[in-house]
C-alpha atoms as a PDB file:
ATOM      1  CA  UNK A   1     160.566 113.422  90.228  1.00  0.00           C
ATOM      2  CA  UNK A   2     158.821 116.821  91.089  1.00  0.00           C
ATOM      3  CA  UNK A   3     157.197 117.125  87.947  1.00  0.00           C
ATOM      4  CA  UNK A   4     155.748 113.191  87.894  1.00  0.00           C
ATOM      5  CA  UNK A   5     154.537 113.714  91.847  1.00  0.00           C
ATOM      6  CA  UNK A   6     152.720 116.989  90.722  1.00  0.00           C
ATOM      7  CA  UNK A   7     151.019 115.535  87.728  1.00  0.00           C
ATOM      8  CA  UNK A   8     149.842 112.825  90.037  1.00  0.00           C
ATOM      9  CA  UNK A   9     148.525 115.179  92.478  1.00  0.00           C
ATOM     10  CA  UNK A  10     146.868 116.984  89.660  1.00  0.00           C
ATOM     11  CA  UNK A  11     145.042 113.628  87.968  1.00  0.00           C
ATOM     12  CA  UNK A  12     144.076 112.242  91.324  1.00  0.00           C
ATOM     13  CA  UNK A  13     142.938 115.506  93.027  1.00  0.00           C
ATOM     14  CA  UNK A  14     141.632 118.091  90.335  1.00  0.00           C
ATOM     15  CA  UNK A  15     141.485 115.898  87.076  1.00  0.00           C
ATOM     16  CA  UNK A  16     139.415 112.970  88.340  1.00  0.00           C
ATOM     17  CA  UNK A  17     136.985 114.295  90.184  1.00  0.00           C
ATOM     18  CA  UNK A  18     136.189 116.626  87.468  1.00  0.00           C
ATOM     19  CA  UNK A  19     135.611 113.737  85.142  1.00  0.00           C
ATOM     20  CA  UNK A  20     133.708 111.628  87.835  1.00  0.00           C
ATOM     21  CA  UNK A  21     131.365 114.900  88.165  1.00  0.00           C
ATOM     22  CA  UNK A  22     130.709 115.360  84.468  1.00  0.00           C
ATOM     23  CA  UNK A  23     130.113 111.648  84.269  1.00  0.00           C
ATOM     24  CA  UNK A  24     127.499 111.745  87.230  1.00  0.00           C
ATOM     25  CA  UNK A  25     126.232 115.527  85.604  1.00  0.00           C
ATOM     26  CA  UNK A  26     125.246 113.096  82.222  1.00  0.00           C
ATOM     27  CA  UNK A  27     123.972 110.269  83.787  1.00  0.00           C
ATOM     28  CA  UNK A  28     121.246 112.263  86.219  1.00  0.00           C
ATOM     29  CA  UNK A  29     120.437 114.373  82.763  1.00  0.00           C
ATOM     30  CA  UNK A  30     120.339 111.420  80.633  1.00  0.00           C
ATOM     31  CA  UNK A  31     118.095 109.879  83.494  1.00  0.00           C
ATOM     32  CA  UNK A  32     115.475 112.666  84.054  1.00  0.00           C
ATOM     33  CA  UNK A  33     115.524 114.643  81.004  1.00  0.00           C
ATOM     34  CA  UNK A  34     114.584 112.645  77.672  1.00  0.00           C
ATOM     35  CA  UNK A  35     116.246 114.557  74.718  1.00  0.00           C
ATOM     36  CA  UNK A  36     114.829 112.731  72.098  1.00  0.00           C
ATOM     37  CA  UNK A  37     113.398 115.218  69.177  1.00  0.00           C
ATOM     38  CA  UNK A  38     109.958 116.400  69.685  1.00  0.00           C
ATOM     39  CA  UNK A  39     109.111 115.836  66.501  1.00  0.00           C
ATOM     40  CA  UNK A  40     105.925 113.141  65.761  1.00  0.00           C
ATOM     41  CA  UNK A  41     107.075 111.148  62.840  1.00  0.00           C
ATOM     42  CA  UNK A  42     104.055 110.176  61.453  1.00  0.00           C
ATOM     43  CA  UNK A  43     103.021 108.448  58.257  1.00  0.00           C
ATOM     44  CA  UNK A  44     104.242 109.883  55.126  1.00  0.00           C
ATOM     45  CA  UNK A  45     100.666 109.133  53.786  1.00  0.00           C
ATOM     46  CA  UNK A  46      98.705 110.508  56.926  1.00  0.00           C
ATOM     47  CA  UNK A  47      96.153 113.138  57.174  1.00  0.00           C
ATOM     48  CA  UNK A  48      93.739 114.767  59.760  1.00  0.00           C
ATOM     49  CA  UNK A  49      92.799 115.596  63.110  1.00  0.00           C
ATOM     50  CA  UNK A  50      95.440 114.631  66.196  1.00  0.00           C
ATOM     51  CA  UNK A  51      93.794 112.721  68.979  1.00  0.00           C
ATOM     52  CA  UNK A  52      95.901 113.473  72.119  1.00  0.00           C
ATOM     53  CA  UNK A  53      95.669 112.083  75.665  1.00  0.00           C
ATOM     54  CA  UNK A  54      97.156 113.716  77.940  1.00  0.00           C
ATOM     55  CA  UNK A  55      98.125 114.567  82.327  1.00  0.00           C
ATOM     56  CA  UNK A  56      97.806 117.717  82.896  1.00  0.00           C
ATOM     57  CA  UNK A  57     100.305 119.603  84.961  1.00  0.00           C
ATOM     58  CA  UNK A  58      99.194 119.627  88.904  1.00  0.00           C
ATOM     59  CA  UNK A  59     100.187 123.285  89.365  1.00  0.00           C
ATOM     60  CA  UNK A  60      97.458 126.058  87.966  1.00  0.00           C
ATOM     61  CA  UNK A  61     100.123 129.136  86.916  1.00  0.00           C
ATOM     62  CA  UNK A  62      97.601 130.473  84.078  1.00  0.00           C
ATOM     63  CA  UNK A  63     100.335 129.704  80.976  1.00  0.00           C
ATOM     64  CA  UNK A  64      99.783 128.827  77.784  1.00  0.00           C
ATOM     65  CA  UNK A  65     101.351 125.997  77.542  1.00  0.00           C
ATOM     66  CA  UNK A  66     101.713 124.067  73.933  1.00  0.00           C
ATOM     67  CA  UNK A  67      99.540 121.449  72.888  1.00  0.00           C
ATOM     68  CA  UNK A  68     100.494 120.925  69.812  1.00  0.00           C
ATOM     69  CA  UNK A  69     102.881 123.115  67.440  1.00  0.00           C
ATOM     70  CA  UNK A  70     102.611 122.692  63.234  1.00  0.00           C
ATOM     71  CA  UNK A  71     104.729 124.570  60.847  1.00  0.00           C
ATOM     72  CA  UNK A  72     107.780 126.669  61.457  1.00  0.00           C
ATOM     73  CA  UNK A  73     109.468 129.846  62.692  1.00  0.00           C
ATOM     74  CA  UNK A  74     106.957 132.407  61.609  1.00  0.00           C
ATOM     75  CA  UNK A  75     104.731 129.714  60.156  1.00  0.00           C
ATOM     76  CA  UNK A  76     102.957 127.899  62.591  1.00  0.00           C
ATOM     77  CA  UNK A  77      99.633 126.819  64.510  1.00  0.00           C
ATOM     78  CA  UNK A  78      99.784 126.280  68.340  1.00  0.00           C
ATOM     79  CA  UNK A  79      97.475 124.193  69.983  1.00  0.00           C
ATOM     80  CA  UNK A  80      97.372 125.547  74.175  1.00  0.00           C
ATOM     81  CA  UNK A  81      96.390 124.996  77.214  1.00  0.00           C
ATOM     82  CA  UNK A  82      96.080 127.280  80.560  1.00  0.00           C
ATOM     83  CA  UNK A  83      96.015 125.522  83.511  1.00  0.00           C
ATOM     84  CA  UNK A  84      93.443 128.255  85.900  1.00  0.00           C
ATOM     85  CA  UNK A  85      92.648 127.948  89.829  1.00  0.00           C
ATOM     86  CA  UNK A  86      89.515 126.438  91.093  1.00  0.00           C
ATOM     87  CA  UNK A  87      89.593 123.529  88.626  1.00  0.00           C
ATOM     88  CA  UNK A  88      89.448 125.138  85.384  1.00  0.00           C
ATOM     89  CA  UNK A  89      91.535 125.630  82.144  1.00  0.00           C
ATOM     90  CA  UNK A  90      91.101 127.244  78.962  1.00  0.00           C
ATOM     91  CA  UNK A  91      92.276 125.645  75.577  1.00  0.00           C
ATOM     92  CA  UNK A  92      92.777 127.704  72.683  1.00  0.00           C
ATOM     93  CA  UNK A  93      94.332 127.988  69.712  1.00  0.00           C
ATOM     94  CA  UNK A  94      97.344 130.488  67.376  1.00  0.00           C
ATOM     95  CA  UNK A  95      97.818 130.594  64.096  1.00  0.00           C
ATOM     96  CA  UNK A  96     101.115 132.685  63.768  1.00  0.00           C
ATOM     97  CA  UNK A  97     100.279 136.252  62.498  1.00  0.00           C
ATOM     98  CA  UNK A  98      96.864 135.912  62.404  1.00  0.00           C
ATOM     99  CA  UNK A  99      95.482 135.505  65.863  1.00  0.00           C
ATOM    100  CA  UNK A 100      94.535 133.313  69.043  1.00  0.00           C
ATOM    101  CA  UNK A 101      91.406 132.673  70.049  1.00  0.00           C
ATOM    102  CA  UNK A 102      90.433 131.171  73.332  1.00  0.00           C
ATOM    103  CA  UNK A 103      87.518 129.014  74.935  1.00  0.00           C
ATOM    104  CA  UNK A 104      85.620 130.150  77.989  1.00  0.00           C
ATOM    105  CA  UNK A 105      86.648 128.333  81.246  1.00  0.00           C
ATOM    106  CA  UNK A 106      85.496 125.108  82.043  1.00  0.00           C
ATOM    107  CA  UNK A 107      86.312 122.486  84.667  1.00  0.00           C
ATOM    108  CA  UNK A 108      88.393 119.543  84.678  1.00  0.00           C
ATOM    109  CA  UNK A 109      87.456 116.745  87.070  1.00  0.00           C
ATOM    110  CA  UNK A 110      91.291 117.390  89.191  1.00  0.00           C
ATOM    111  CA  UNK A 111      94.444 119.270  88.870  1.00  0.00           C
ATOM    112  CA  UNK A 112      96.182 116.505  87.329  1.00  0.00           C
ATOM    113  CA  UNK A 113      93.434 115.083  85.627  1.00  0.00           C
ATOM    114  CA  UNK A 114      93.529 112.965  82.203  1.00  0.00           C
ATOM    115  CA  UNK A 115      91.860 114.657  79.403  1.00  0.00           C
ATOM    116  CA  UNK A 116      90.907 113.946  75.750  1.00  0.00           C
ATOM    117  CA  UNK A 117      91.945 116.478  72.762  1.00  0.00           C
ATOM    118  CA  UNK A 118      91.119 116.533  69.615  1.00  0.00           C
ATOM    119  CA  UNK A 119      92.280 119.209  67.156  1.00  0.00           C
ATOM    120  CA  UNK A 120      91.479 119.743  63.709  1.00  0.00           C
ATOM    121  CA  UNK A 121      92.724 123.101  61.425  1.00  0.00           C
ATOM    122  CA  UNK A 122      94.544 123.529  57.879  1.00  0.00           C
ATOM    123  CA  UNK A 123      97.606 122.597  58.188  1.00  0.00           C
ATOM    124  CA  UNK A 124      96.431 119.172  58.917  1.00  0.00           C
ATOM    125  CA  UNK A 125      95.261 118.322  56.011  1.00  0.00           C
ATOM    126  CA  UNK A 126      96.360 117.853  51.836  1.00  0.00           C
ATOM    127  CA  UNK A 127      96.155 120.979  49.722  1.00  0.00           C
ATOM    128  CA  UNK A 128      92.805 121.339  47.818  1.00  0.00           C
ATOM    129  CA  UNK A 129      92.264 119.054  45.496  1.00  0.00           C
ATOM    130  CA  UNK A 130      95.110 116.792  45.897  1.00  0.00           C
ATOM    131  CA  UNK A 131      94.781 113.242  45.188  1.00  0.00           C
ATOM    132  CA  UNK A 132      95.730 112.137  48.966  1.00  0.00           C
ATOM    133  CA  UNK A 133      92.103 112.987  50.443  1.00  0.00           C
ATOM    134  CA  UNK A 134      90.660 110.026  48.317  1.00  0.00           C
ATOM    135  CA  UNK A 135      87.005 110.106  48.311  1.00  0.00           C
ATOM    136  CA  UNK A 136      86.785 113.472  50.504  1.00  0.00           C
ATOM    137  CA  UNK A 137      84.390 115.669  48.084  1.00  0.00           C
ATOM    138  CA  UNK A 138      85.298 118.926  47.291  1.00  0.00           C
ATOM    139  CA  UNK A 139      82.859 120.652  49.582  1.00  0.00           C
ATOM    140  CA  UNK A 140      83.823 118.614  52.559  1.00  0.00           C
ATOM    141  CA  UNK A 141      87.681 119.699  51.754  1.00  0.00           C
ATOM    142  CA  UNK A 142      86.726 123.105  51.397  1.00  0.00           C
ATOM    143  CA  UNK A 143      85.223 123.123  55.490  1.00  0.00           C
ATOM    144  CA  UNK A 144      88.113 121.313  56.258  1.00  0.00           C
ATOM    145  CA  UNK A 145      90.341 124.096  55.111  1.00  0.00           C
ATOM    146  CA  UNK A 146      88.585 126.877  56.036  1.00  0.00           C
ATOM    147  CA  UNK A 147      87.595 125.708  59.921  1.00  0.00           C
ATOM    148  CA  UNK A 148      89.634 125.048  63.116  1.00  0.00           C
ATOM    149  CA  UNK A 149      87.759 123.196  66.001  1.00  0.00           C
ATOM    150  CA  UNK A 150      89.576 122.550  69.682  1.00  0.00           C
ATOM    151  CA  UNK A 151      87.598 119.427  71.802  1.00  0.00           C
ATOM    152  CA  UNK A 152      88.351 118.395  75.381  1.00  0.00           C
ATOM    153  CA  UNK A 153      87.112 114.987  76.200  1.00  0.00           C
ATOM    154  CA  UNK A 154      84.073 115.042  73.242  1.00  0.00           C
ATOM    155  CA  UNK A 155      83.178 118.608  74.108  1.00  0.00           C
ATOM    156  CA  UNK A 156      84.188 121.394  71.380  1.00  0.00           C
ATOM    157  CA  UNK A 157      85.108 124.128  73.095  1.00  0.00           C
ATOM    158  CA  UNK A 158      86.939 126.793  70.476  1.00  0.00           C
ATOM    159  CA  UNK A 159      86.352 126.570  66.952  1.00  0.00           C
ATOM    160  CA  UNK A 160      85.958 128.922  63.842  1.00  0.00           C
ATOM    161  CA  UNK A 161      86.159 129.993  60.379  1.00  0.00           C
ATOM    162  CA  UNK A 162      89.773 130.348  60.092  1.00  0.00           C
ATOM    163  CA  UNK A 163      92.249 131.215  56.128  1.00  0.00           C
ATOM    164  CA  UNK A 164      95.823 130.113  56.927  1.00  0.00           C
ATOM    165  CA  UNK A 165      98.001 128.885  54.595  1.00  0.00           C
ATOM    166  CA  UNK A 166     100.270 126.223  56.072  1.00  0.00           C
ATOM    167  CA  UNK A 167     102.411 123.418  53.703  1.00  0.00           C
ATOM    168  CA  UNK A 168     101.123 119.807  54.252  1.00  0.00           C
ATOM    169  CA  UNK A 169     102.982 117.516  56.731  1.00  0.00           C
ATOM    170  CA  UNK A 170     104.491 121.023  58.528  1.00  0.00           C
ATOM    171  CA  UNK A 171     106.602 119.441  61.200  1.00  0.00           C
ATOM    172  CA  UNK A 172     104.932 118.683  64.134  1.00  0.00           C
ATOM    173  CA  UNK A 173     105.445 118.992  67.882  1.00  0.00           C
ATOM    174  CA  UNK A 174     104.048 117.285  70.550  1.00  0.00           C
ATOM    175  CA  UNK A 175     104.168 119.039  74.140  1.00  0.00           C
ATOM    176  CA  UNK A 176     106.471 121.349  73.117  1.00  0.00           C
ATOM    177  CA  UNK A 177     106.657 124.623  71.131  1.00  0.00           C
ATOM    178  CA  UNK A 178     110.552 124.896  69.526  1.00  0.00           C
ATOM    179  CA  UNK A 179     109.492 127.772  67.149  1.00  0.00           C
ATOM    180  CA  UNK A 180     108.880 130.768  69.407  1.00  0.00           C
ATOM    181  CA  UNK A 181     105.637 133.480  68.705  1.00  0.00           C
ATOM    182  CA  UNK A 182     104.440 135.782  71.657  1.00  0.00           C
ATOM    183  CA  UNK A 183     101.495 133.595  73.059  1.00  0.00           C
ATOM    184  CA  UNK A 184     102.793 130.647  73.931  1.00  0.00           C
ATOM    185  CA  UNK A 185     105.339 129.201  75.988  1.00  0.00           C
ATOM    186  CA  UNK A 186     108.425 126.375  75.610  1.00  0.00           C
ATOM    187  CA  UNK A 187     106.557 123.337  77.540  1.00  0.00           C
ATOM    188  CA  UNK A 188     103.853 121.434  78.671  1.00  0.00           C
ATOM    189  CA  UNK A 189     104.358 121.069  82.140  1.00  0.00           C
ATOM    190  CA  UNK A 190     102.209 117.477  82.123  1.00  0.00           C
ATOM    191  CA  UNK A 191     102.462 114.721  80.400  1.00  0.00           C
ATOM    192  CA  UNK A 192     101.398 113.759  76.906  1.00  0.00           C
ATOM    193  CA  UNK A 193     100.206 110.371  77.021  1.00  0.00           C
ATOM    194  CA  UNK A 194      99.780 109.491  73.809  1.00  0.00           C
ATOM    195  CA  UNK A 195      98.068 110.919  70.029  1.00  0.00           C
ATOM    196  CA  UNK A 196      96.924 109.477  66.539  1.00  0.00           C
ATOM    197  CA  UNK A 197      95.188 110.258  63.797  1.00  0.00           C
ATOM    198  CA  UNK A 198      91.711 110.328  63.493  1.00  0.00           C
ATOM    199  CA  UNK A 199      91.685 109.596  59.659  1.00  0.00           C
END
């Protein structure tokens, strides 16, 4: 009779409210935190440069906080954005082993303003001369492989002559950077709103 009255003291006074806990624990995460992949599936077929829209983050810490990732661990292109004081941010752009590069300041119309990117390098596009870019001649493939360009609402505001070898449809990732490198961090602190192709 001990033993029973003791293993209902432990279910009703240690047991349950351990399980009522965990249960509350998941349903606050599963609430505020979405866990689906960051991974864009996109269109086995698709090509070009992403289109995002996106809220940027209120505070102004001066991170470089992902864009965009393509590719993989060691691999990759990172698409950033640092938040600054005063109004401003910086975008720029890292292609794993090779370099960033990094637009002057400019101002954005409020801290949490909606903004416009576009972003066009390598790694979005077929290999040279495949048969997926169609009509695309051979010269405009070759600037399309060769160039990287960074706009904020219609404005360009970091773009070059860039060689980096990437494999078409690299896995990519939208707010969030899962593949690590020294520049930029985990998150995007605002929102993305939406992206699409441009092609």
């Amino acid at each position: 009779m001990k033993l029973a009255s003791r293993a209902r003291f432990a279910v009703i006074n240690i047991l349950a409210p351990l399980g009522l806990s965990w249960v509350l624990v998941s349903s606050v995460n599963a609430h505020f935190f979405d866990h689906t992949p960051p991974i864009w599936s996109r269109d086995v077929a698709s090509y070009g440069p992403i289109t995002l829209r996106l809220q940027l983050p209120g505070a102004s810490g001066g991170t470089a906080e992902p864009i965009l990732a393509v590719g993989r661990t060691g691999q990759a292109t990172f698409v950033y954005i640092r938040r600054l004081s005063e109004g401003r941010a910086k975008v720029g752009i890292e292609f794993w082993g090779y370099g960033a590069m990094e637009s002057p300041p400019f101002k954005v119309p409020s801290q949490d303003a909606q903004v416009t990117i576009e972003a066009s390098f390598p790694a979005l596009f077929p290999s040279s001369g495949s048969p997926d870019w169609g009509a695309v001649s051979d010269f405009e493939q070759r600037h399309l492989l060769s160039q990287y360009v960074v706009t904020v609402d219609g404005v360009a505001r970091v773009s070059g002559p860039v060689r980096y070898d990437e494999p078409p449809h690299s896995p990519i990732y939208l707010g969030q950077n899962p593949l690590g490198g020294s520049v930029v961090s985990d998150v995007f602190t605002g929102k993305v709103l939406a992206a699409w192709h441009e092609y």
